[in-house]
C-alpha atoms as a PDB file:
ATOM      1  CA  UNK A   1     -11.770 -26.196   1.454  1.00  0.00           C
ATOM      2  CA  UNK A   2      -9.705 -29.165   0.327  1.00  0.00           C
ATOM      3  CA  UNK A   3      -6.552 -30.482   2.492  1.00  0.00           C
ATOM      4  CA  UNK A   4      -3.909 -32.542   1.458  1.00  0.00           C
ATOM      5  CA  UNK A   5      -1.128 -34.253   2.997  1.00  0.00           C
ATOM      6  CA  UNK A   6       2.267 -32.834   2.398  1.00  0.00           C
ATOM      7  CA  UNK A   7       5.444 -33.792   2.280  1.00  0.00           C
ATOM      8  CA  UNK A   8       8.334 -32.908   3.674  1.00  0.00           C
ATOM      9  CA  UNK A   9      10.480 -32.085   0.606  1.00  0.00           C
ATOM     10  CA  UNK A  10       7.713 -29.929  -1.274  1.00  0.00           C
ATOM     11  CA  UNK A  11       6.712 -26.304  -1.468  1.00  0.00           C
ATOM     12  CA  UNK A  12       3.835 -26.273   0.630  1.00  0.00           C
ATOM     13  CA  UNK A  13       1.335 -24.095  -1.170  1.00  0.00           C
ATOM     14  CA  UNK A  14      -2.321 -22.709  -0.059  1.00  0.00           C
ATOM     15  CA  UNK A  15      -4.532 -21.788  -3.140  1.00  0.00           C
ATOM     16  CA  UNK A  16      -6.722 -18.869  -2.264  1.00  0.00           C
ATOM     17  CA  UNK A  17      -9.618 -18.387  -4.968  1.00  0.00           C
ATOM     18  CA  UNK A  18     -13.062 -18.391  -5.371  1.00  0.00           C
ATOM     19  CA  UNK A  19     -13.328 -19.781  -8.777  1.00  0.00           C
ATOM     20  CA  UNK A  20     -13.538 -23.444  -9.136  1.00  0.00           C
ATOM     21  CA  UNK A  21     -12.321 -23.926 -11.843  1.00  0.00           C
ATOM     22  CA  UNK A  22      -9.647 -21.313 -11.731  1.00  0.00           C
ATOM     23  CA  UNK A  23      -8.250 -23.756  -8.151  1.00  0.00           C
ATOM     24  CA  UNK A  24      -8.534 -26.649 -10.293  1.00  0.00           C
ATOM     25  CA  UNK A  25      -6.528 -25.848 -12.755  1.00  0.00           C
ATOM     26  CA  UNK A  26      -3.797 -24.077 -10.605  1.00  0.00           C
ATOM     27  CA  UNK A  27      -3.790 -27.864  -8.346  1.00  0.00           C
ATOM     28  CA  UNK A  28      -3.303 -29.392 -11.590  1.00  0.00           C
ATOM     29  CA  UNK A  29      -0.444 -27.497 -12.995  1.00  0.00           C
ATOM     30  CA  UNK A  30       1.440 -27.259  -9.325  1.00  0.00           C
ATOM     31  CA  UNK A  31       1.087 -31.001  -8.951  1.00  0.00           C
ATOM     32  CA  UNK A  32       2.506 -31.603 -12.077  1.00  0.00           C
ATOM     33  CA  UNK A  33       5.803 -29.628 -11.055  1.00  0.00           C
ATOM     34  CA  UNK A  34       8.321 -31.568  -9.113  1.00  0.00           C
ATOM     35  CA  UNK A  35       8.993 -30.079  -5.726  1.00  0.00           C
ATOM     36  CA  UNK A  36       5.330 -28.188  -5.205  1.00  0.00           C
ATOM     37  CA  UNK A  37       2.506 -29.539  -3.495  1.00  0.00           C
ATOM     38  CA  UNK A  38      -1.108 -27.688  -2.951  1.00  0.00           C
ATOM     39  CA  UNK A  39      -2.069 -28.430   0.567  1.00  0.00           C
ATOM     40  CA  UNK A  40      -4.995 -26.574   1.029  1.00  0.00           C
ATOM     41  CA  UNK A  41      -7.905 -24.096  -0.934  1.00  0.00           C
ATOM     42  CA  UNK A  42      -9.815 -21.278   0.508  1.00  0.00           C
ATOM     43  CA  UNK A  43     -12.830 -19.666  -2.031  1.00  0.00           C
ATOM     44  CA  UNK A  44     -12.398 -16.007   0.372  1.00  0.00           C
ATOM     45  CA  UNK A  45      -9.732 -14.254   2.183  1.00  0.00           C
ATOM     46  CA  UNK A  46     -11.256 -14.766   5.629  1.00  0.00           C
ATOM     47  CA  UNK A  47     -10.811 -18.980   4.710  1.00  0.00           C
ATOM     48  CA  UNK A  48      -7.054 -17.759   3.366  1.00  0.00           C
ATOM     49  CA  UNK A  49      -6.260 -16.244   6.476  1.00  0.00           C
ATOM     50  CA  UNK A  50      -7.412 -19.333   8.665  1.00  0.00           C
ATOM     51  CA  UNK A  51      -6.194 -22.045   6.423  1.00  0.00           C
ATOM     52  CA  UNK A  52      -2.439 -20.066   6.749  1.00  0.00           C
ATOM     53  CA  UNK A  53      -2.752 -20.036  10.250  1.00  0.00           C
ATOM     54  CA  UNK A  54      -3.192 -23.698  10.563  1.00  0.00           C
ATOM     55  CA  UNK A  55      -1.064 -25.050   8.284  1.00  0.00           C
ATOM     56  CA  UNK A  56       1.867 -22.506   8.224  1.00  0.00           C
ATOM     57  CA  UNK A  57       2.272 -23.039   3.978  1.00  0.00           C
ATOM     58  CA  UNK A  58       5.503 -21.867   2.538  1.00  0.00           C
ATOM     59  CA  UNK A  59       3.434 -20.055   0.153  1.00  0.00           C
ATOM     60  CA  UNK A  60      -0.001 -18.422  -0.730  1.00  0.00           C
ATOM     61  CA  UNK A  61      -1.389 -18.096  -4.435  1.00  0.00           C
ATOM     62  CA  UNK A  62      -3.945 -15.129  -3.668  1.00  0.00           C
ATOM     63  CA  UNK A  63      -6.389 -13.740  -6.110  1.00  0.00           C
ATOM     64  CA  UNK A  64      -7.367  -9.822  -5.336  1.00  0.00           C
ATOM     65  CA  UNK A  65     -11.143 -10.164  -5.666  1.00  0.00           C
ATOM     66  CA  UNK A  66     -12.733 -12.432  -3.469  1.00  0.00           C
ATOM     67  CA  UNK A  67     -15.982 -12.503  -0.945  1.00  0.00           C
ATOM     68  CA  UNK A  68     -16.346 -12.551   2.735  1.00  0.00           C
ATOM     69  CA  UNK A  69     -12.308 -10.623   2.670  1.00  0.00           C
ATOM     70  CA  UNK A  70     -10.625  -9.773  -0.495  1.00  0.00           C
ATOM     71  CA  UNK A  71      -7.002 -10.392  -1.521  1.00  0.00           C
ATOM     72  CA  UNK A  72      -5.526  -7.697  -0.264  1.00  0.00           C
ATOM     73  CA  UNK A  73      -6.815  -7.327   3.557  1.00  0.00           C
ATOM     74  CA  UNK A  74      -5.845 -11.464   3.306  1.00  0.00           C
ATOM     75  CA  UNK A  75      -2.315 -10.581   2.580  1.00  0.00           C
ATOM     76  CA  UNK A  76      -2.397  -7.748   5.269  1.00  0.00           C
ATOM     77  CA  UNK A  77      -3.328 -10.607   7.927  1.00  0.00           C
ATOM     78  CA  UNK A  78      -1.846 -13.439   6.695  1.00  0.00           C
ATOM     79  CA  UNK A  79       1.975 -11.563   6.679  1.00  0.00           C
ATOM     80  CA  UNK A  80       1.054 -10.128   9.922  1.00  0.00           C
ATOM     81  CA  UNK A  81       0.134 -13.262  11.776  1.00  0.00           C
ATOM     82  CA  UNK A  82       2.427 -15.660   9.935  1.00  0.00           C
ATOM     83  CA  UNK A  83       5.321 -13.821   8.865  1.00  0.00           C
ATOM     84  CA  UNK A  84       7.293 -16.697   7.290  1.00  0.00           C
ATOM     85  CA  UNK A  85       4.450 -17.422   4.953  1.00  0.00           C
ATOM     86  CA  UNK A  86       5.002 -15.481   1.350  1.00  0.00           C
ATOM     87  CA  UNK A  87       1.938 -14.610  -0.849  1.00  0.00           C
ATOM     88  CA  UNK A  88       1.990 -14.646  -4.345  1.00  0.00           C
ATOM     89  CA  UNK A  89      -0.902 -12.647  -6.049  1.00  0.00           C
ATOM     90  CA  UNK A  90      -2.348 -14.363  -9.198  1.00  0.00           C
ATOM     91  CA  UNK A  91      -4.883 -11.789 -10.631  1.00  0.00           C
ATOM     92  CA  UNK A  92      -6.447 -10.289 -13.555  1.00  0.00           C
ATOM     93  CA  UNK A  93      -6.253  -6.818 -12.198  1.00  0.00           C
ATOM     94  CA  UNK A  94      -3.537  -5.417 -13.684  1.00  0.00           C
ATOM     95  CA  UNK A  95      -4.247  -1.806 -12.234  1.00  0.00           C
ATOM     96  CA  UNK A  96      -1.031   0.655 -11.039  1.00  0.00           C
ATOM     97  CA  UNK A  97      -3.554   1.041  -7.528  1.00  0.00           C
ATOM     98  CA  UNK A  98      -4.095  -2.751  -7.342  1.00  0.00           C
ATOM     99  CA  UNK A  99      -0.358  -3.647  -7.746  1.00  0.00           C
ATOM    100  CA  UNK A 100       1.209  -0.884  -5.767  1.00  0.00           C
ATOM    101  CA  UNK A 101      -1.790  -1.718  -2.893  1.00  0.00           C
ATOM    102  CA  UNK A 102      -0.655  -4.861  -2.923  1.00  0.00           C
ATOM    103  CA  UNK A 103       2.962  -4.593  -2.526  1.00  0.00           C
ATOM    104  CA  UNK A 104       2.001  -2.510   0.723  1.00  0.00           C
ATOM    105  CA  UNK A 105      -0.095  -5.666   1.579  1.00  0.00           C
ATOM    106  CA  UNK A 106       3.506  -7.303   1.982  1.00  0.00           C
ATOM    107  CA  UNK A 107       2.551  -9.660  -1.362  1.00  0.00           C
ATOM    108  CA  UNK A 108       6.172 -10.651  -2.409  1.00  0.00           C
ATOM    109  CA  UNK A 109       5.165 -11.490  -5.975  1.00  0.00           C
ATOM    110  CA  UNK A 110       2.730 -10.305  -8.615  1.00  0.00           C
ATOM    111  CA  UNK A 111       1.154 -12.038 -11.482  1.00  0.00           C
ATOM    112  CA  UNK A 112      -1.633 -11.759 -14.362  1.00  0.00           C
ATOM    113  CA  UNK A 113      -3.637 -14.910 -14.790  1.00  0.00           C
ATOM    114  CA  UNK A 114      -2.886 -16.484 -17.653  1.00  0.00           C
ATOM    115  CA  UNK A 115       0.819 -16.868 -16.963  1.00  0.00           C
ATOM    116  CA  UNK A 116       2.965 -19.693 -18.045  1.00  0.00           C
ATOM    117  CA  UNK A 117       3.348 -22.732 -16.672  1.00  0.00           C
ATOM    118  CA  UNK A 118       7.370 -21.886 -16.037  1.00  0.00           C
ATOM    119  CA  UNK A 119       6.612 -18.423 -15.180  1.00  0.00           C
ATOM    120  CA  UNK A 120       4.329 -19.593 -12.081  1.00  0.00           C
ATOM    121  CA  UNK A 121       6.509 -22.056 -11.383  1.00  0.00           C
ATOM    122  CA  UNK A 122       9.466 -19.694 -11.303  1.00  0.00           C
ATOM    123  CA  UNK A 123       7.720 -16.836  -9.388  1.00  0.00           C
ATOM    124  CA  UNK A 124       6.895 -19.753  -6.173  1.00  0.00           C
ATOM    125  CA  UNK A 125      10.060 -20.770  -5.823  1.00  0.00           C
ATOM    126  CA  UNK A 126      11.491 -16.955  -6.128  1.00  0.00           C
ATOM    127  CA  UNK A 127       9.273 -15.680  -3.354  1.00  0.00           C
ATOM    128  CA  UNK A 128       9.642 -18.856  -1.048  1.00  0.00           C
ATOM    129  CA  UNK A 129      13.586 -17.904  -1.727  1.00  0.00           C
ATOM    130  CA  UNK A 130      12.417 -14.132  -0.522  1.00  0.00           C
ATOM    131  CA  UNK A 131      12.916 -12.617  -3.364  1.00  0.00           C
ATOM    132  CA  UNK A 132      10.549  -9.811  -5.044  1.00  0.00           C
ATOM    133  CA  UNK A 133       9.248 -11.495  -8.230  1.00  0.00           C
ATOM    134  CA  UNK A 134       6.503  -9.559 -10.845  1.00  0.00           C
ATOM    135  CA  UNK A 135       4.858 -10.866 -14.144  1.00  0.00           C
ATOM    136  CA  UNK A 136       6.718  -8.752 -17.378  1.00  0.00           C
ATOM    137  CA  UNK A 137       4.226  -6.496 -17.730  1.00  0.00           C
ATOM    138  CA  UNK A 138       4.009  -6.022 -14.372  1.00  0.00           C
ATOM    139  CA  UNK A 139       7.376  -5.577 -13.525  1.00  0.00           C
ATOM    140  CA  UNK A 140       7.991  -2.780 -16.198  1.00  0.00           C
ATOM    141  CA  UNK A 141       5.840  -0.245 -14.682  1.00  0.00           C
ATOM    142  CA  UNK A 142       6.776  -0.916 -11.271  1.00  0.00           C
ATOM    143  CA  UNK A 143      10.511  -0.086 -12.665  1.00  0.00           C
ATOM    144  CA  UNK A 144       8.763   2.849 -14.434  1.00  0.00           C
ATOM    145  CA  UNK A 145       7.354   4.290 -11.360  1.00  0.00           C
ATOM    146  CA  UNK A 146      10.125   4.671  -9.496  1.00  0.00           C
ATOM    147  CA  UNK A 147      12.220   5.906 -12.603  1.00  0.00           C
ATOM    148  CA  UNK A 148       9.436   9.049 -12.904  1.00  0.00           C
ATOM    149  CA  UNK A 149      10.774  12.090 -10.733  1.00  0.00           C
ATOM    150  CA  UNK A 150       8.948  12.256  -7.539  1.00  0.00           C
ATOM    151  CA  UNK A 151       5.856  14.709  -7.677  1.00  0.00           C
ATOM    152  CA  UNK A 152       5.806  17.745  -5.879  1.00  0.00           C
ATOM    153  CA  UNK A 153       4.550  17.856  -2.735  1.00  0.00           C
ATOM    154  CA  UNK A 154       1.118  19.491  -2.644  1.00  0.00           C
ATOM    155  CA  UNK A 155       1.059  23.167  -1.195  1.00  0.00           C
ATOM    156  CA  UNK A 156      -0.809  23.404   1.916  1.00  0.00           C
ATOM    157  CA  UNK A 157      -3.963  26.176   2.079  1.00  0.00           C
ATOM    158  CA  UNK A 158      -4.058  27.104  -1.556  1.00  0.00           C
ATOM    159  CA  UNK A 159      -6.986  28.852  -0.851  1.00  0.00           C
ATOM    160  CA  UNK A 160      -4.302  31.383   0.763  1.00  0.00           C
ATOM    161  CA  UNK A 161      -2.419  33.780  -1.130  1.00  0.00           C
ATOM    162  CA  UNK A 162       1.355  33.292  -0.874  1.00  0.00           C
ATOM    163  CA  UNK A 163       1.377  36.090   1.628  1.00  0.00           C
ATOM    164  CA  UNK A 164      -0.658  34.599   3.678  1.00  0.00           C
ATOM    165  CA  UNK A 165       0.707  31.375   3.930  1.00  0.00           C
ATOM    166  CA  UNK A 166       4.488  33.078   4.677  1.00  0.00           C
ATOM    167  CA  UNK A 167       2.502  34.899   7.344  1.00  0.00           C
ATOM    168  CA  UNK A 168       0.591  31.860   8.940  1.00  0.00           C
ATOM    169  CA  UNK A 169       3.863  29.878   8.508  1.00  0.00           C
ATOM    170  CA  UNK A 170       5.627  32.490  11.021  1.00  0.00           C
ATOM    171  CA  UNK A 171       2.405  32.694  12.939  1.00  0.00           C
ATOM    172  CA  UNK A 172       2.939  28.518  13.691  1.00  0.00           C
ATOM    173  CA  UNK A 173       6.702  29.209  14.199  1.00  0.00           C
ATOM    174  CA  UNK A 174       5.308  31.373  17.463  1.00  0.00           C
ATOM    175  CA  UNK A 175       6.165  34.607  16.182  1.00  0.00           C
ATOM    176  CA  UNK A 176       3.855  37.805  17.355  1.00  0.00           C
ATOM    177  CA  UNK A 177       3.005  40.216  14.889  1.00  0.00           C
ATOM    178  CA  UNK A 178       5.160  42.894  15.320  1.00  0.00           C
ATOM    179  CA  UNK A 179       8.054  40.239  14.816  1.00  0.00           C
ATOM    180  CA  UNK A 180       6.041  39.413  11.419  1.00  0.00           C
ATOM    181  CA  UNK A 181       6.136  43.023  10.494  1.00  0.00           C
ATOM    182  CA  UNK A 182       9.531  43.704  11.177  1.00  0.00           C
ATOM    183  CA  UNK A 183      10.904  40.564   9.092  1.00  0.00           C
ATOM    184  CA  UNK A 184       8.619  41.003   6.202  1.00  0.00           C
ATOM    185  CA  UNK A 185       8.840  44.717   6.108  1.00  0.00           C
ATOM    186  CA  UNK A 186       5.239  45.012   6.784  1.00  0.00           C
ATOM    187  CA  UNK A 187       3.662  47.537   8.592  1.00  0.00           C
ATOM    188  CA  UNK A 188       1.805  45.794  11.721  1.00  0.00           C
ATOM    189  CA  UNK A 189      -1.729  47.173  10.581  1.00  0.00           C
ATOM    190  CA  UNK A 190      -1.179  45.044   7.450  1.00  0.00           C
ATOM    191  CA  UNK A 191       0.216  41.749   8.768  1.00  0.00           C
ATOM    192  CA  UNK A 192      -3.057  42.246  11.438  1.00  0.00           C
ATOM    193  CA  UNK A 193      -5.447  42.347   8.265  1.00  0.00           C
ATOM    194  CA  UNK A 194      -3.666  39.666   6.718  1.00  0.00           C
ATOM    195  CA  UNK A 195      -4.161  37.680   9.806  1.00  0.00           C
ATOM    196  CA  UNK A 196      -7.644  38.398   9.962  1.00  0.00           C
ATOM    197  CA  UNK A 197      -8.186  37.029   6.428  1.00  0.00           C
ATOM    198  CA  UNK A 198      -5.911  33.626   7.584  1.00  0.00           C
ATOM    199  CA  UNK A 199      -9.037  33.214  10.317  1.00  0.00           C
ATOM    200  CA  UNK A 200     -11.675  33.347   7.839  1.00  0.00           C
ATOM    201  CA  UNK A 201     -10.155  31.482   4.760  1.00  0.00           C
ATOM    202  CA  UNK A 202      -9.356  28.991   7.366  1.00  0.00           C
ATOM    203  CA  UNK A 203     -12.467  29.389   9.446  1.00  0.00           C
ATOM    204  CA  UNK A 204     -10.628  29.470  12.802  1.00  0.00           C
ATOM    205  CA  UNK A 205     -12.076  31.879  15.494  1.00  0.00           C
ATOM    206  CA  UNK A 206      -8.863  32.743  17.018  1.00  0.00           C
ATOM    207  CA  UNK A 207      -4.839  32.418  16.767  1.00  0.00           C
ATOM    208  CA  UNK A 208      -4.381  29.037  18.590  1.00  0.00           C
ATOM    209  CA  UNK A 209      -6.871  27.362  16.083  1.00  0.00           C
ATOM    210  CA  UNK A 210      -4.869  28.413  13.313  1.00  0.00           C
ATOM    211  CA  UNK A 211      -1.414  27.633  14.841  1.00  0.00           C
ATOM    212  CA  UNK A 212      -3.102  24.014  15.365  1.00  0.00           C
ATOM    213  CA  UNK A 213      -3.818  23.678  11.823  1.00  0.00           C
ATOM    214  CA  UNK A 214      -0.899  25.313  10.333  1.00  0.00           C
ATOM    215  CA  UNK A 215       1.351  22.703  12.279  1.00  0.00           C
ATOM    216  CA  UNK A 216      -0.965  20.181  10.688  1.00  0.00           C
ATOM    217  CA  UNK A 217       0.403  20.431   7.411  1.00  0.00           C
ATOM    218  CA  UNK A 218       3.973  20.537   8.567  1.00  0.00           C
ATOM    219  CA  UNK A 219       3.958  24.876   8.734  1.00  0.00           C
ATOM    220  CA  UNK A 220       6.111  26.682  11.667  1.00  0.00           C
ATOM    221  CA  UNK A 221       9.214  24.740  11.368  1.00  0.00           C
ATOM    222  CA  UNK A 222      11.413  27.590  10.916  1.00  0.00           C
ATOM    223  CA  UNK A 223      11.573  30.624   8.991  1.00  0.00           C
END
């Protein structure tokens, strides 16, 4: 870990990498931008998370893949414990699951290694600003995410025929069986046998189990 003095005009920045010569190169591009100034390096995300809790930087430049903690569980800490600190990711990962993972993180920025000069600089001074900032590529399949029409919710039981899960669903609503029957024009024998398949598909022993489970996956809410 390296420390330098700030001062008081700059972007304070904490470089959080565990490539050598990836931090060197990063402290000698950000020194050479007016306004910037690296004041510490961590090589893992545990020495991120301390090094942000001492020095309170404005920003954090985070890689994703790191020993001791990665990237993301950094960012997790780091935005819980020092709120006013942004983070930045700088990665190679370029992964839907690694960008939308970190976003959750609280990461206010995303970029690929191998950015320009400008674009880094830009993307600091955006997210100190609090503003969301992504690489190009990045960005256009974040915007293409939320343009796609959300996916269906995921039936619960499928191993159930549709019967079934109408009957369990009034089952959870606290309906008795003759009630089923009636609704469903069902004679009682048959919503019974119907029930007793629920119990085994489900592998419940008895009525309570299954209401438990059916309310589970958001069943019994109404009929």
């Amino acid at each position: 870990m390296t420390v330098t003095e700030p001062t008081d005009a700059a972007i304070r920045i904490l470089l959080a990498d565990d490539h050598p010569v990836v931090r060197h190169g990063l402290r000698a591009l950000i020194d050479s931008l007016p306004g910037l100034e690296v004041v510490a390096e961590a090589v893992d995300g545990q020495a991120a998370v301390r090094e942000a809790q001492l020095l309170h930087p404005d920003v954090v430049l985070m890689d994703i893949q790191m020993p001791v903690m990665d990237g993301l569980e950094a960012t997790r800490r780091i935005r819980t414990a020092v709120p006013s600190t942004a983070v930045l990711v700088l990665t190679m990962f370029d992964d839907d699951d690694t960008v939308f993972a970190a976003m959750q993180a609280g990461a206010s920025g995303y970029l690929l290694k191998g950015a320009e000069q400008e674009e880094i600089d830009r993307a600091i001074r955006a997210v100190v600003s609090g503003e969301a900032i992504f690489g190009p590529g990045v960005a256009e399949r974040v915007l293409q995410f939320f343009r796609s029409p959300p996916r269906p919710a995921a039936e619960p039981f499928p191993e159930l025929t549709a019967r079934e899960r109408q009957i369990l669903d009034r089952i959870a609503a606290g309906e008795r069986n003759a009630s089923i029957a009636a609704a469903l024009h069902l004679s009682p024998k048959t919503v019974g046998n119907h029930i007793s398949a629920i119990f085994a598909k489900l592998a419940v022993a008895d009525r309570s189990a299954a209401i438990v489970r059916a309310r589970q996956e958001g069943l019994g809410k109404g009929t």
